[in-house]
C-alpha atoms as a PDB file:
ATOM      1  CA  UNK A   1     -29.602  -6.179  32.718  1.00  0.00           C
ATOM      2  CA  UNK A   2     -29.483  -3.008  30.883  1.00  0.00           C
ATOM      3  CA  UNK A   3     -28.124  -1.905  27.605  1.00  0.00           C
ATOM      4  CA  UNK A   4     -26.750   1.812  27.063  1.00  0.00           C
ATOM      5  CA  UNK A   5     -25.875   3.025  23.742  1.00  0.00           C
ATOM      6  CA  UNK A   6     -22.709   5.197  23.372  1.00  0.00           C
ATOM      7  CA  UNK A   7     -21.580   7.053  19.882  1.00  0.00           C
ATOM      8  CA  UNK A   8     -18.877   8.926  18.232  1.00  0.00           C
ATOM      9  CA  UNK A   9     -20.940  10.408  15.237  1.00  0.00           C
ATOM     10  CA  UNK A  10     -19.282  13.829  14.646  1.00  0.00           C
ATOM     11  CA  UNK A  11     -16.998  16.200  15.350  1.00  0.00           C
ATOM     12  CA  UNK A  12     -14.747  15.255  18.805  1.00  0.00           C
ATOM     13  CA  UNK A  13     -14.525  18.631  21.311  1.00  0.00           C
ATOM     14  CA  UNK A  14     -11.181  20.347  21.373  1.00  0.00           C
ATOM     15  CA  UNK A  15      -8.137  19.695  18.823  1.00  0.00           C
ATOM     16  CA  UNK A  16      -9.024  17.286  16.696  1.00  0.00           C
ATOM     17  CA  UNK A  17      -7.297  16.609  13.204  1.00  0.00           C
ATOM     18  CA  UNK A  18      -8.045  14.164  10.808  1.00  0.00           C
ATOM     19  CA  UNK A  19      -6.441  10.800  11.902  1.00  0.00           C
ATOM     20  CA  UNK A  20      -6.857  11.487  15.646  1.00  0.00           C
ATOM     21  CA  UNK A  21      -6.716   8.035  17.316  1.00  0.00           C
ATOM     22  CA  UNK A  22     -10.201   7.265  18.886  1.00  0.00           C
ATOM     23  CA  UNK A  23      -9.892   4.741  22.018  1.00  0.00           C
ATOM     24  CA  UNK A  24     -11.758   1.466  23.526  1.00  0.00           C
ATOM     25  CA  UNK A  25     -13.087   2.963  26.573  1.00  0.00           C
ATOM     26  CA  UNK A  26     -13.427  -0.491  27.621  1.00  0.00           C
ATOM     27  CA  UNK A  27     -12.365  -3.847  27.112  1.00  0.00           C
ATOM     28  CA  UNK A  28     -15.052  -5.491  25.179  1.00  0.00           C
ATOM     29  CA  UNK A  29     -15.191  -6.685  22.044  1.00  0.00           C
ATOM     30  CA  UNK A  30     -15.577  -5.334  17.676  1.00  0.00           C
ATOM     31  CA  UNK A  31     -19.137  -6.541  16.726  1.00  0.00           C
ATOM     32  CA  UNK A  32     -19.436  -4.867  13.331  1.00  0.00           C
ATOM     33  CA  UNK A  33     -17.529  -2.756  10.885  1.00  0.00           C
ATOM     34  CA  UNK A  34     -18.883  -0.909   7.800  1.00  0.00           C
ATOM     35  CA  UNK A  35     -17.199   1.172   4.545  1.00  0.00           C
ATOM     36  CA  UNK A  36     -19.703   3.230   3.609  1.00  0.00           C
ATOM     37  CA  UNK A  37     -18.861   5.671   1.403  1.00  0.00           C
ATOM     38  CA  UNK A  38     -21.945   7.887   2.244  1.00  0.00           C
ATOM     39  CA  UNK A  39     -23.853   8.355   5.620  1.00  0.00           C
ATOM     40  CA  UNK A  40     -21.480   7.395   8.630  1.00  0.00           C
ATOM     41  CA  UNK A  41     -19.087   6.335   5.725  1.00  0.00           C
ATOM     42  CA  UNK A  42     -16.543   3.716   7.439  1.00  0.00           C
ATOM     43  CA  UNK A  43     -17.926   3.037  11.412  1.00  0.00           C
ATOM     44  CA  UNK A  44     -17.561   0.455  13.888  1.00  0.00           C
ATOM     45  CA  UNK A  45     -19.618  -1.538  16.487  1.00  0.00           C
ATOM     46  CA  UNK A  46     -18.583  -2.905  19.933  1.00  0.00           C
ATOM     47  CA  UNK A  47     -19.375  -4.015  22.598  1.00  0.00           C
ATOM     48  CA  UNK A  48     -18.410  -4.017  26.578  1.00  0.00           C
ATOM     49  CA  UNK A  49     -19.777  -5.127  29.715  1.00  0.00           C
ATOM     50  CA  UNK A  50     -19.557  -3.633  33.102  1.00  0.00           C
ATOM     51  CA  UNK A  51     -21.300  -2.346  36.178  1.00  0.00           C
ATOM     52  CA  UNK A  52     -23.883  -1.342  34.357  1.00  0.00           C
ATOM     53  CA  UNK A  53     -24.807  -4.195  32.143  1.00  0.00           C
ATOM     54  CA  UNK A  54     -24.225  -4.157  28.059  1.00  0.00           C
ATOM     55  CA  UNK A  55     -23.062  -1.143  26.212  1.00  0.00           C
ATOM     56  CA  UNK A  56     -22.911  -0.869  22.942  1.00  0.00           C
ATOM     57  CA  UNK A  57     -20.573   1.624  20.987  1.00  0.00           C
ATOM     58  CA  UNK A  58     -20.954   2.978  17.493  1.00  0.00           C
ATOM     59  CA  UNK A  59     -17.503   5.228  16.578  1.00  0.00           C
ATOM     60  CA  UNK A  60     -18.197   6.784  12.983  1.00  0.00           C
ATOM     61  CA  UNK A  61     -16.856   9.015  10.385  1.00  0.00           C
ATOM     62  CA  UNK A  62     -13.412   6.933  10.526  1.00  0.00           C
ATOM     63  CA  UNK A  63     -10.489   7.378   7.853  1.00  0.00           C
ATOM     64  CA  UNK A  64      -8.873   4.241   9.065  1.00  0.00           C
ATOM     65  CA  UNK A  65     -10.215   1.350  10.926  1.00  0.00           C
ATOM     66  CA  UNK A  66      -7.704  -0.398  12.681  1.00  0.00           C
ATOM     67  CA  UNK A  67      -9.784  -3.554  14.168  1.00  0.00           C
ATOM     68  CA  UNK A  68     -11.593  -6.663  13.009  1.00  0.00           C
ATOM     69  CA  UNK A  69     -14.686  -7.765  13.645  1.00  0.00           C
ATOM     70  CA  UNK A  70     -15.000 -10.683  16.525  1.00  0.00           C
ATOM     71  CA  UNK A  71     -11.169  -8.686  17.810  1.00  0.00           C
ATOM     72  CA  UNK A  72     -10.986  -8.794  21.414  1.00  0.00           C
ATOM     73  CA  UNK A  73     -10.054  -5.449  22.403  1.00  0.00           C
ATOM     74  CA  UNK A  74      -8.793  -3.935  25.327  1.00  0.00           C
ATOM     75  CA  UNK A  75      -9.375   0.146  27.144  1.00  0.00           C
ATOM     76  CA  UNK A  76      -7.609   2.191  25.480  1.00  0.00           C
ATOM     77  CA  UNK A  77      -6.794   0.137  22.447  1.00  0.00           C
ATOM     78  CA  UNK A  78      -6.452   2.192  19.503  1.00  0.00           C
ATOM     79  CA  UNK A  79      -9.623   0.905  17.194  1.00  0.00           C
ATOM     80  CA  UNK A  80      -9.550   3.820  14.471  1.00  0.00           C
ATOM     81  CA  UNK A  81      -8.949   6.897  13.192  1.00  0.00           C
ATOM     82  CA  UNK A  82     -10.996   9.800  12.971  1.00  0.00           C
ATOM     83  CA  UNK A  83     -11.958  11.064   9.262  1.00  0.00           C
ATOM     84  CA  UNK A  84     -14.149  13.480   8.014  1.00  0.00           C
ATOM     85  CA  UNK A  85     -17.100  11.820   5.957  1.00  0.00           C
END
């Protein structure tokens, strides 16, 4: 088994605004969420499984989170959006 880390922890490449939607890029599922008002401020957790083993995602810096924690969620699901903190 192996377990790779993925993040969203600044700015997103290209044209992105403040309340950009940022995507599952699996199914998996929310394992934490946190409204920080300092640091990452409000981030998320999750979690998929594929071909190669665990992955673990950590999307921060979001104005709006959109999920709850133990939410099944599917690729491409719309989980947050992206802030500026």
């Amino acid at each position: 088994m192996s377990i790779i880390f993925c993040a969203v922890t600044g700015p997103i490449p290209g044209n992105s605004d403040l309340g950009t939607p940022l995507r599952a890029i699996s199914d998996g599922a929310i394992t934490s969420i946190h409204e920080h008002t300092t640091g990452f401020g409000k981030h998320l957790h999750y979690k998929i499984s594929g071909q190669f083993g665990e992955v673990w995602c950590h999307y921060a810096h979001c104005d709006k989170i959109l999920v709850k924690e133990g939410q099944q969620i599917k690729e491409g699901d719309v989980l947050a959006t992206l802030g500026n903190t």
